[in-house]
PDB file of N, CA and C in Angstrom:
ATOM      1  N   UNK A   1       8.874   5.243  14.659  1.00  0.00           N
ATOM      2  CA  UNK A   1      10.116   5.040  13.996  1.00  0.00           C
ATOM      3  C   UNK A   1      10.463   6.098  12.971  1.00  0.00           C
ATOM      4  N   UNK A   2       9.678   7.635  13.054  1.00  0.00           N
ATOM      5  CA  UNK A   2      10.323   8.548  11.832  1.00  0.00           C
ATOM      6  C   UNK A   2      12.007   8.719  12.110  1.00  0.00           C
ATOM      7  N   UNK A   3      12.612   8.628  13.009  1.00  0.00           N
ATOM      8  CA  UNK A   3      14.153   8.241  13.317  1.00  0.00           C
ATOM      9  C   UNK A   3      14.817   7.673  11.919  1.00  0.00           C
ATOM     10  N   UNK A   4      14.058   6.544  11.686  1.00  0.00           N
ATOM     11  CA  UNK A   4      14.696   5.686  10.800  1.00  0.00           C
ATOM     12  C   UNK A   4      14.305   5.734   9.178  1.00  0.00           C
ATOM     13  N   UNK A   5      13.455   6.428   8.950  1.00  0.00           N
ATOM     14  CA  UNK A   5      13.171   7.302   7.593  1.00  0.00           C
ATOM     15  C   UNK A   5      14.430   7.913   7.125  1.00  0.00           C
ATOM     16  N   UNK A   6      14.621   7.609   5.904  1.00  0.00           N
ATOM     17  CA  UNK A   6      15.554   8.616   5.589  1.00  0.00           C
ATOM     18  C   UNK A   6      15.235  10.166   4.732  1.00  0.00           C
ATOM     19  N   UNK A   7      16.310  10.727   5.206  1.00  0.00           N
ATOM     20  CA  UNK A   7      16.032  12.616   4.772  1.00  0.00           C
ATOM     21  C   UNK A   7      15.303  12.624   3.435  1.00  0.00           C
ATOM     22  N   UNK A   8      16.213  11.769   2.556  1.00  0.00           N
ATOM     23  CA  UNK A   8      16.149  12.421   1.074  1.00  0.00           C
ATOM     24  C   UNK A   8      16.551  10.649   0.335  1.00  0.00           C
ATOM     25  N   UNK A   9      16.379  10.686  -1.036  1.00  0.00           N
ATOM     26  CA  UNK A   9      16.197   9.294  -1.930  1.00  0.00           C
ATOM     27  C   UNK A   9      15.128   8.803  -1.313  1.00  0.00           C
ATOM     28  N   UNK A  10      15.184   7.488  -2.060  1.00  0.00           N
ATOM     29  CA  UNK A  10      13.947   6.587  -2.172  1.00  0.00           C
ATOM     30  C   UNK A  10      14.072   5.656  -0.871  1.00  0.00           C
ATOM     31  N   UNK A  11      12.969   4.864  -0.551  1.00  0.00           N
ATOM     32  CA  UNK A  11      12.756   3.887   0.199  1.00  0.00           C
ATOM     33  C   UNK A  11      11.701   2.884   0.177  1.00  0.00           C
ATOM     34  N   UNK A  12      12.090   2.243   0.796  1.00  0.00           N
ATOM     35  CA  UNK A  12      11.202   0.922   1.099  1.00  0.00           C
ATOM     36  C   UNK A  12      10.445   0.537   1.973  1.00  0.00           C
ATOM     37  N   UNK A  13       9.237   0.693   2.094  1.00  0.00           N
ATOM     38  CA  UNK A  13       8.478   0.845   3.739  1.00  0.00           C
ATOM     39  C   UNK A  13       7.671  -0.440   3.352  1.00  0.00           C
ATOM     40  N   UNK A  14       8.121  -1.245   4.265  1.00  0.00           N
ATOM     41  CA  UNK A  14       7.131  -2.701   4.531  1.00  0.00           C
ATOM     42  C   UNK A  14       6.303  -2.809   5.944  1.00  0.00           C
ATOM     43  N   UNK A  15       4.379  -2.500   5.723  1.00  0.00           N
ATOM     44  CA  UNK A  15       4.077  -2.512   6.766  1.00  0.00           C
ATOM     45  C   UNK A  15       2.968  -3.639   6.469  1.00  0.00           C
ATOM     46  N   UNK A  16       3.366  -4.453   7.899  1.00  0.00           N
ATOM     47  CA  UNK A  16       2.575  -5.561   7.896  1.00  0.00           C
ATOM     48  C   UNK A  16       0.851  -4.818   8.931  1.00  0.00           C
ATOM     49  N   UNK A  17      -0.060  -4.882   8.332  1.00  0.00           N
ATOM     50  CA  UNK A  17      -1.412  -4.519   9.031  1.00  0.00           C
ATOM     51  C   UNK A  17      -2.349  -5.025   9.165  1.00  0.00           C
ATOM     52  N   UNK A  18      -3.084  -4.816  10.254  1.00  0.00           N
ATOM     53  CA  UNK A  18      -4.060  -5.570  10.451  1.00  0.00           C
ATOM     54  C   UNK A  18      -5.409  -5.159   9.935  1.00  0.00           C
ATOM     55  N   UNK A  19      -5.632  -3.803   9.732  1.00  0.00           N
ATOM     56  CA  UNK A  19      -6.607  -3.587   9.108  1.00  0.00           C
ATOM     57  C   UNK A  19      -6.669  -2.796   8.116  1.00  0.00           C
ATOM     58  N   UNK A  20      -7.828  -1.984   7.452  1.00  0.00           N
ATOM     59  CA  UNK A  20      -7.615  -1.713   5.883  1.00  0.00           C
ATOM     60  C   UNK A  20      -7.126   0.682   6.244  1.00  0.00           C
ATOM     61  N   UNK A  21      -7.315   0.379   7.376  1.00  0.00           N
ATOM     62  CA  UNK A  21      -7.259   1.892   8.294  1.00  0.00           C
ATOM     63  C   UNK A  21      -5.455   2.085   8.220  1.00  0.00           C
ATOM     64  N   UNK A  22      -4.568   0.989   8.460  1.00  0.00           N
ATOM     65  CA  UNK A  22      -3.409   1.050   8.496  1.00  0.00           C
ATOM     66  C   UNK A  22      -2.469   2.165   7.840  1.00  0.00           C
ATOM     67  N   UNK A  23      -2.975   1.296   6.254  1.00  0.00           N
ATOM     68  CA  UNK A  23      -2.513   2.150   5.184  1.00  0.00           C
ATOM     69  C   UNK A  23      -3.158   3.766   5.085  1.00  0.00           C
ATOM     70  N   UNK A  24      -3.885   4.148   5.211  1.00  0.00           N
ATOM     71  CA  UNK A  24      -4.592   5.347   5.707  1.00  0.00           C
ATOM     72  C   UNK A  24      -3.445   5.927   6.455  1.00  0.00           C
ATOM     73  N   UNK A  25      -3.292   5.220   7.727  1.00  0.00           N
ATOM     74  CA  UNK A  25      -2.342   5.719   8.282  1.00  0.00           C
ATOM     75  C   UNK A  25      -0.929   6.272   8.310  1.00  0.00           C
ATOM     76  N   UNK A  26      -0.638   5.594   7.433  1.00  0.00           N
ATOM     77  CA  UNK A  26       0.722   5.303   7.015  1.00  0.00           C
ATOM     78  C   UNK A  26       0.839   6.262   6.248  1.00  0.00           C
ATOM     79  N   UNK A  27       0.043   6.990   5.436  1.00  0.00           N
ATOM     80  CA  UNK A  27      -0.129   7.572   4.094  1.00  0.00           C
ATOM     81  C   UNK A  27       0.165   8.941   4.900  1.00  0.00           C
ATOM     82  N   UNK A  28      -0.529   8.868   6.376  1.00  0.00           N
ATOM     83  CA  UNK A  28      -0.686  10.470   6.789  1.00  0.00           C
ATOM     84  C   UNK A  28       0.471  10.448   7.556  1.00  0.00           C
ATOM     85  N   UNK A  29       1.114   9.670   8.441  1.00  0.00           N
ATOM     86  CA  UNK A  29       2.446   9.640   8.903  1.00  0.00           C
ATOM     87  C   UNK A  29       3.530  10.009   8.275  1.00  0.00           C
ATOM     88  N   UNK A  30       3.710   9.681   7.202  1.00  0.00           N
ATOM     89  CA  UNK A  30       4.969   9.901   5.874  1.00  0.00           C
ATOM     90  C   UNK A  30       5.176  11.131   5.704  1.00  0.00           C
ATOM     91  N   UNK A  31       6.272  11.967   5.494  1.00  0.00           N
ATOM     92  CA  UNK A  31       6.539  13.211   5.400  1.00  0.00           C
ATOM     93  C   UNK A  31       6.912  12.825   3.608  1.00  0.00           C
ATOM     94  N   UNK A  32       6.809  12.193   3.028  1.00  0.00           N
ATOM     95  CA  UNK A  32       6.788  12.243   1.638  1.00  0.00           C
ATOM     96  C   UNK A  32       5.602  11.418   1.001  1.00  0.00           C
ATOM     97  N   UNK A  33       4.818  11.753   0.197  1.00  0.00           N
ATOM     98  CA  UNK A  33       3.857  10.704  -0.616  1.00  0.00           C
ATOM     99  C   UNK A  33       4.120   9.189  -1.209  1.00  0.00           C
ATOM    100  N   UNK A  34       3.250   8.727  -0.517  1.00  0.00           N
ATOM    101  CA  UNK A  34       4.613   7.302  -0.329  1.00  0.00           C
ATOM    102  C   UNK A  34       3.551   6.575  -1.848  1.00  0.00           C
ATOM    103  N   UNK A  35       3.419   5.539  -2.580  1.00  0.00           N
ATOM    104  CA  UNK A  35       2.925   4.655  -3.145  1.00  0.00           C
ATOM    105  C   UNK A  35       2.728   3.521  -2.896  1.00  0.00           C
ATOM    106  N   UNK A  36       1.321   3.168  -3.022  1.00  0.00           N
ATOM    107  CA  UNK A  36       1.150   1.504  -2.432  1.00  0.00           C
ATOM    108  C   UNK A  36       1.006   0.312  -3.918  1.00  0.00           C
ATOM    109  N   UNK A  37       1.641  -0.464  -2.863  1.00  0.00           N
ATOM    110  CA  UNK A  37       1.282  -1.709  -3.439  1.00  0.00           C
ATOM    111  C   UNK A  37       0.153  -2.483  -3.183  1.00  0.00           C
ATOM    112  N   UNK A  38      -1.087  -2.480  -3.953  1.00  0.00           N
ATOM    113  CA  UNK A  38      -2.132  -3.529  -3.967  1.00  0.00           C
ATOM    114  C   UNK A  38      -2.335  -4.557  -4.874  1.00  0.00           C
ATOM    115  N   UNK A  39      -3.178  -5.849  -4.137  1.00  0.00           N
ATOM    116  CA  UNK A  39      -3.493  -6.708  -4.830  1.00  0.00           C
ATOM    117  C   UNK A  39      -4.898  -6.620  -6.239  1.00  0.00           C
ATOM    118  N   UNK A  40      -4.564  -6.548  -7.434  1.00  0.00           N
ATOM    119  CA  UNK A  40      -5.489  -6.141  -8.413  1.00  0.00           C
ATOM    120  C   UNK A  40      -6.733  -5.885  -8.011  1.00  0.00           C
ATOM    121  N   UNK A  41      -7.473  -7.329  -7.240  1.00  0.00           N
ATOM    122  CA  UNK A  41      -8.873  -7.672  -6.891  1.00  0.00           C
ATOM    123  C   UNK A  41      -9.390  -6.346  -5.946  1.00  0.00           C
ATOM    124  N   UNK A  42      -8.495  -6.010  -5.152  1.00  0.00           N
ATOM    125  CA  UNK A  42      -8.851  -4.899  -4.757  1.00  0.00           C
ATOM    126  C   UNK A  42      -8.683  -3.182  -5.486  1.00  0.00           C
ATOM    127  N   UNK A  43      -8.080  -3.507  -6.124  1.00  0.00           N
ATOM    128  CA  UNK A  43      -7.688  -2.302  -7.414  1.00  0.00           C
ATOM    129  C   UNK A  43      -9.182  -2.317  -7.987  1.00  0.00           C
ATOM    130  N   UNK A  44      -9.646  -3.442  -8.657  1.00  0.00           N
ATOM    131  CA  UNK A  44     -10.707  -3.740  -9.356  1.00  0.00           C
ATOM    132  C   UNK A  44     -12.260  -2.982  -8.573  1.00  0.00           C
ATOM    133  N   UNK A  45     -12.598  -2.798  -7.476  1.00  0.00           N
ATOM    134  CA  UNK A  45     -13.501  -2.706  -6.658  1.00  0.00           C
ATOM    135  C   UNK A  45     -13.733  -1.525  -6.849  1.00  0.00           C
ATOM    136  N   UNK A  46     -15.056  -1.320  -6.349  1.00  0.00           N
ATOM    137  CA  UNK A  46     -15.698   0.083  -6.962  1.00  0.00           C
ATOM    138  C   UNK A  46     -14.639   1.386  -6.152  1.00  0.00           C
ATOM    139  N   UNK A  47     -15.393   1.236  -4.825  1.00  0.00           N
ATOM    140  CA  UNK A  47     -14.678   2.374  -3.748  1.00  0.00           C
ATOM    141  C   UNK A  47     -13.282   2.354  -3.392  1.00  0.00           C
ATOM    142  N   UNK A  48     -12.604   1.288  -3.251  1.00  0.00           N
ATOM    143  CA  UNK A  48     -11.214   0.970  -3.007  1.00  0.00           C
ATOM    144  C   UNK A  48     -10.334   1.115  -4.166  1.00  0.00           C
ATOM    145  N   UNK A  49     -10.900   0.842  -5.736  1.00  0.00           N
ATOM    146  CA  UNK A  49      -9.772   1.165  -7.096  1.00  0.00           C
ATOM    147  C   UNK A  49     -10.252   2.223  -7.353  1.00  0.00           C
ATOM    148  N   UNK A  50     -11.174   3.204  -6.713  1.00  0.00           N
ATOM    149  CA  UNK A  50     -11.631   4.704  -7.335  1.00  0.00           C
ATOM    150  C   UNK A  50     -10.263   5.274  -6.200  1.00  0.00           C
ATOM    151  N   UNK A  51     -10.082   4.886  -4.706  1.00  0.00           N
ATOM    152  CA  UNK A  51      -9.219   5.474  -3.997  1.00  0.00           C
ATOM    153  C   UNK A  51      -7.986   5.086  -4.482  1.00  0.00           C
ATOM    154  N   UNK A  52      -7.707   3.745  -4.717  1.00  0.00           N
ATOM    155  CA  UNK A  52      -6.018   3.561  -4.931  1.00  0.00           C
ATOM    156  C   UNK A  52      -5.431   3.938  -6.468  1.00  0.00           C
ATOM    157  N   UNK A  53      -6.787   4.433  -6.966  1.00  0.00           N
ATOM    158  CA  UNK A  53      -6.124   5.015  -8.479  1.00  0.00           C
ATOM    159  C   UNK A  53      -5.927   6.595  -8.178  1.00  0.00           C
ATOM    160  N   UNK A  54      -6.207   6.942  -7.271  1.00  0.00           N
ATOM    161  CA  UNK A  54      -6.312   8.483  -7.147  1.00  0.00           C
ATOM    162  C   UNK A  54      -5.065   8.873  -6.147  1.00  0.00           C
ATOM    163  N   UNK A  55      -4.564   7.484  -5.119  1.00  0.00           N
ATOM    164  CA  UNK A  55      -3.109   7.177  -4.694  1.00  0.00           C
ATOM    165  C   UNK A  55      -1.882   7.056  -5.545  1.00  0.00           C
ATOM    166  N   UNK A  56      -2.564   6.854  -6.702  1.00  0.00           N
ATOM    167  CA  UNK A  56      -1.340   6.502  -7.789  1.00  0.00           C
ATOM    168  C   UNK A  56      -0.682   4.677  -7.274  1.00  0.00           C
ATOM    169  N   UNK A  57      -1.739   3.630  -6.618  1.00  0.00           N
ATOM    170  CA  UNK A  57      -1.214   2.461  -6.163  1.00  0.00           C
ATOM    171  C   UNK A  57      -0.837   2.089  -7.341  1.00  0.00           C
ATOM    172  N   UNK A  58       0.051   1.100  -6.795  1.00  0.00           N
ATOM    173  CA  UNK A  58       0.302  -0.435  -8.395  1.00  0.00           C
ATOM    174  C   UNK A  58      -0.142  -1.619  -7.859  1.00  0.00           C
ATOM    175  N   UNK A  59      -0.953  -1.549  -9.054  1.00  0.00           N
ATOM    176  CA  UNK A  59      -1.542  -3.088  -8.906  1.00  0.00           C
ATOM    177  C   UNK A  59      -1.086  -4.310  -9.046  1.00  0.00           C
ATOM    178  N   UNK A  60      -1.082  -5.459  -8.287  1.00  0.00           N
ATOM    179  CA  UNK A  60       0.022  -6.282  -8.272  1.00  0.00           C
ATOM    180  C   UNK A  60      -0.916  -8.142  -8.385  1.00  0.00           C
ATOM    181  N   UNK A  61      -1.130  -8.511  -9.401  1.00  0.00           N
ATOM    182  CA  UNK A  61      -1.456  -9.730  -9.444  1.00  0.00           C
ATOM    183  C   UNK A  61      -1.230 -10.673  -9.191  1.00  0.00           C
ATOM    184  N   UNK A  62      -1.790 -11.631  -8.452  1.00  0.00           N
ATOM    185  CA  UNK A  62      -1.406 -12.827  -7.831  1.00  0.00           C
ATOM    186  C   UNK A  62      -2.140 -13.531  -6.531  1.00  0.00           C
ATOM    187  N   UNK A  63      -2.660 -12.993  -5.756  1.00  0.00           N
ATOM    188  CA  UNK A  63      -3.536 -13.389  -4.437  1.00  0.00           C
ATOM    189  C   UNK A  63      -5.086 -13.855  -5.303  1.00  0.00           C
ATOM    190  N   UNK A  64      -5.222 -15.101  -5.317  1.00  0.00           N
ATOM    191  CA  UNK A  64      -6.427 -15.775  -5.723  1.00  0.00           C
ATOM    192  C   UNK A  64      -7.080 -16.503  -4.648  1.00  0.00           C
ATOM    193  N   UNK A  65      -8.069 -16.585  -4.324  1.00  0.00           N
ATOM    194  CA  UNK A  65      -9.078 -17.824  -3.603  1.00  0.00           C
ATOM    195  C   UNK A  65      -8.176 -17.924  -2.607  1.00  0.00           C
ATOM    196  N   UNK A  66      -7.922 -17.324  -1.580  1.00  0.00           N
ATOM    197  CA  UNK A  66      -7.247 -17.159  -0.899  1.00  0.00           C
ATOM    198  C   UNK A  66      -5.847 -18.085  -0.287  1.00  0.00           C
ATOM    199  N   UNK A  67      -4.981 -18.012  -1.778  1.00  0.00           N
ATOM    200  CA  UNK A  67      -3.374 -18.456  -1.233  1.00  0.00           C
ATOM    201  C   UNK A  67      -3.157 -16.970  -2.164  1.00  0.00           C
ATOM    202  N   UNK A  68      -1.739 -16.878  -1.276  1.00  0.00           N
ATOM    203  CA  UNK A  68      -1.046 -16.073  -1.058  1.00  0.00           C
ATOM    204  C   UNK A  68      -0.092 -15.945  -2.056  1.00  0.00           C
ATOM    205  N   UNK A  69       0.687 -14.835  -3.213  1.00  0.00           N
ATOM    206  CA  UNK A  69       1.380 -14.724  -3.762  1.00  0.00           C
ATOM    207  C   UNK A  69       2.818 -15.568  -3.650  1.00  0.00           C
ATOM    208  N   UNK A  70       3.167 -15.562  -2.571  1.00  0.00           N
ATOM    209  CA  UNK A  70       4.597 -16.048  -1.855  1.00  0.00           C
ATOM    210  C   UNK A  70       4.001 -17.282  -1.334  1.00  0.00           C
ATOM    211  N   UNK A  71       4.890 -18.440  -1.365  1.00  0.00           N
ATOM    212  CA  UNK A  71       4.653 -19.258  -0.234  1.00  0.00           C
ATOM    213  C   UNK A  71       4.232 -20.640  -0.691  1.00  0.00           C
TER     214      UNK A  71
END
């Protein structure tokens, strides 16, 4: 879908994934440096908040004991 990217301004990329490789992916697909949104607990973690701080992610609180922010 790079078709539907736009040239220039900002955007909104919502990708639903199945695994933690996705976003990886996504990161190298993008013709601009995109920023993620993660859940803190994973921000918090040794190897995964050493990578998503070096992504520049935002950490986003709310997913506990597994329910879901929304819903």
């Amino acid at each position: 879908g790079k078709e539907n990217f736009p040239s220039h301004g900002p955007a909104v990329i919502v990708a639903n994934h199945a695994s933690l490789l996705d976003g990886v992916l996504l990161y190298a697909a993008l013709p601009e440096v995109p920023r993620f949104i993660v859940w803190t607990q994973h921000y918090e973690q040794a190897l995964l908040g050493w990578l998503y701080r070096r992504l520049d992610a935002i950490p986003v609180d709310g997913w506990r004991e597994g329910v879901a922010p929304i819903g």
